[in-house]
Protein backbone atom coordinates (compact mmCIF):
# COMPACT_ATOMS: atom_id res chain seq x y z
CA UNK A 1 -17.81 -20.38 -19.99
CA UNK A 2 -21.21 -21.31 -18.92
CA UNK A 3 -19.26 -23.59 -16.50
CA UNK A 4 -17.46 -20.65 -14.62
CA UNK A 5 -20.74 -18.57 -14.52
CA UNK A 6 -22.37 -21.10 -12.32
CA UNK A 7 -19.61 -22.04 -10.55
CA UNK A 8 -19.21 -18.26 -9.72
CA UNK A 9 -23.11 -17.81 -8.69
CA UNK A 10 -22.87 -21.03 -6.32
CA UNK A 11 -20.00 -18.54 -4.88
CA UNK A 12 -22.39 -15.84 -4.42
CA UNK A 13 -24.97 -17.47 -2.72
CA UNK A 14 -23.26 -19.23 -0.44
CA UNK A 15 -22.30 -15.93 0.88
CA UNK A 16 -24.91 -14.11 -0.06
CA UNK A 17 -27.81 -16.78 0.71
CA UNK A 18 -30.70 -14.24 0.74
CA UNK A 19 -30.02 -13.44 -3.40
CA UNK A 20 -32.57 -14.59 -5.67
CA UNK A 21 -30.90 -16.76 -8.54
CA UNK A 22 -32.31 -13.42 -11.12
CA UNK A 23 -30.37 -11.08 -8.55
CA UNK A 24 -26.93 -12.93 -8.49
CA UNK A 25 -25.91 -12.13 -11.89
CA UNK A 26 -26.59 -8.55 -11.44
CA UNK A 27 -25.24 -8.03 -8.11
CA UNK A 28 -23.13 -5.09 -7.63
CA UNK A 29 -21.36 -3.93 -4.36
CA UNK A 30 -23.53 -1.08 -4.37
CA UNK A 31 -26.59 -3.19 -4.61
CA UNK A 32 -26.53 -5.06 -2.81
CA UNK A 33 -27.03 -4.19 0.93
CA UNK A 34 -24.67 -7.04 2.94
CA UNK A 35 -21.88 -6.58 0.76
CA UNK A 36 -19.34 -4.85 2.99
CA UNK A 37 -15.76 -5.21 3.57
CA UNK A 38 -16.14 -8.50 5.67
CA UNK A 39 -18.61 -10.18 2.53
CA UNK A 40 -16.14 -9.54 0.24
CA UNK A 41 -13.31 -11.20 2.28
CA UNK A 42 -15.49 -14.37 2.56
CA UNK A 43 -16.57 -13.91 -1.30
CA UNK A 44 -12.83 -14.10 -2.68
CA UNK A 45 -12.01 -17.05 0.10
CA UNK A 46 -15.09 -19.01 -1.31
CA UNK A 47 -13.81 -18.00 -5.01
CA UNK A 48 -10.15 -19.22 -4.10
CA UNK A 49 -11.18 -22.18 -2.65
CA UNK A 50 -13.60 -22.97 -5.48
CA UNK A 51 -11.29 -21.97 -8.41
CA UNK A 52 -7.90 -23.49 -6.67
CA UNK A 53 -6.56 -19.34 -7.49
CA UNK A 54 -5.23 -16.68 -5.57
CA UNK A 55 -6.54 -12.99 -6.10
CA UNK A 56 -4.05 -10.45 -4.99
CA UNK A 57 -5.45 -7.87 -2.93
CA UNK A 58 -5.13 -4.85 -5.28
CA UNK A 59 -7.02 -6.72 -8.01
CA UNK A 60 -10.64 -7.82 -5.54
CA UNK A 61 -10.85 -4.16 -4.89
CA UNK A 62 -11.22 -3.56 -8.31
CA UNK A 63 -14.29 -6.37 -8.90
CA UNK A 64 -17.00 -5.09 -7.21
CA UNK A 65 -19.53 -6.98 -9.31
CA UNK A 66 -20.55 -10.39 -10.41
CA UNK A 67 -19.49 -9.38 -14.05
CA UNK A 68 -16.32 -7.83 -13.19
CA UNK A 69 -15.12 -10.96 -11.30
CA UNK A 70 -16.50 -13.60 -14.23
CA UNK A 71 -14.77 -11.30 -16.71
CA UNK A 72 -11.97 -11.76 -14.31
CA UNK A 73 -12.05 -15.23 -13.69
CA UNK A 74 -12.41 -15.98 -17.79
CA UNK A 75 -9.17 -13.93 -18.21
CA UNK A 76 -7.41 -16.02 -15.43
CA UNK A 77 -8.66 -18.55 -16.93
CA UNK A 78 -7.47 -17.95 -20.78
CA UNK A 79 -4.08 -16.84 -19.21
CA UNK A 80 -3.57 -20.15 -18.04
């Protein structure tokens, strides 16, 4: 799953370019400052587009971290 983990940090910094590659996997909603409403909009469109998935609305509110959504995307994943 080492694949999906980079894959998912590319994701990250290309909309959140100022994150150090140490601060990606530990990013959080809450810690990081430019993660709003709008980020996370463009977060799960660069995720969608880079996974070829869909995430329903009621589940991004729920990941509000890097781990949350690689924990997510691994389940996706294995569910496939």
């Amino acid at each position: 799953m080492h694949e999906t983990r980079s894959r998912l940090a590319s994701c990250f910094c290309t909309v959140f370019p100022n994150l150090s590659s140490s601060e990606v996997p530990v990013a959080s909603m809450s810690s990081v400052g430019d993660w709003d409403s709008l980020a996370t909009i463009k977060l799960f469109a660069v995720i969608e587009e880079e996974f070829g998935i869909q995430v329903p609305v009621q589940d991004s509110a729920q990941l509000v971290s890097f781990e949350l959504i690689l924990d997510y995307l691994q389940q996706r994943h294995h569910a496939s």
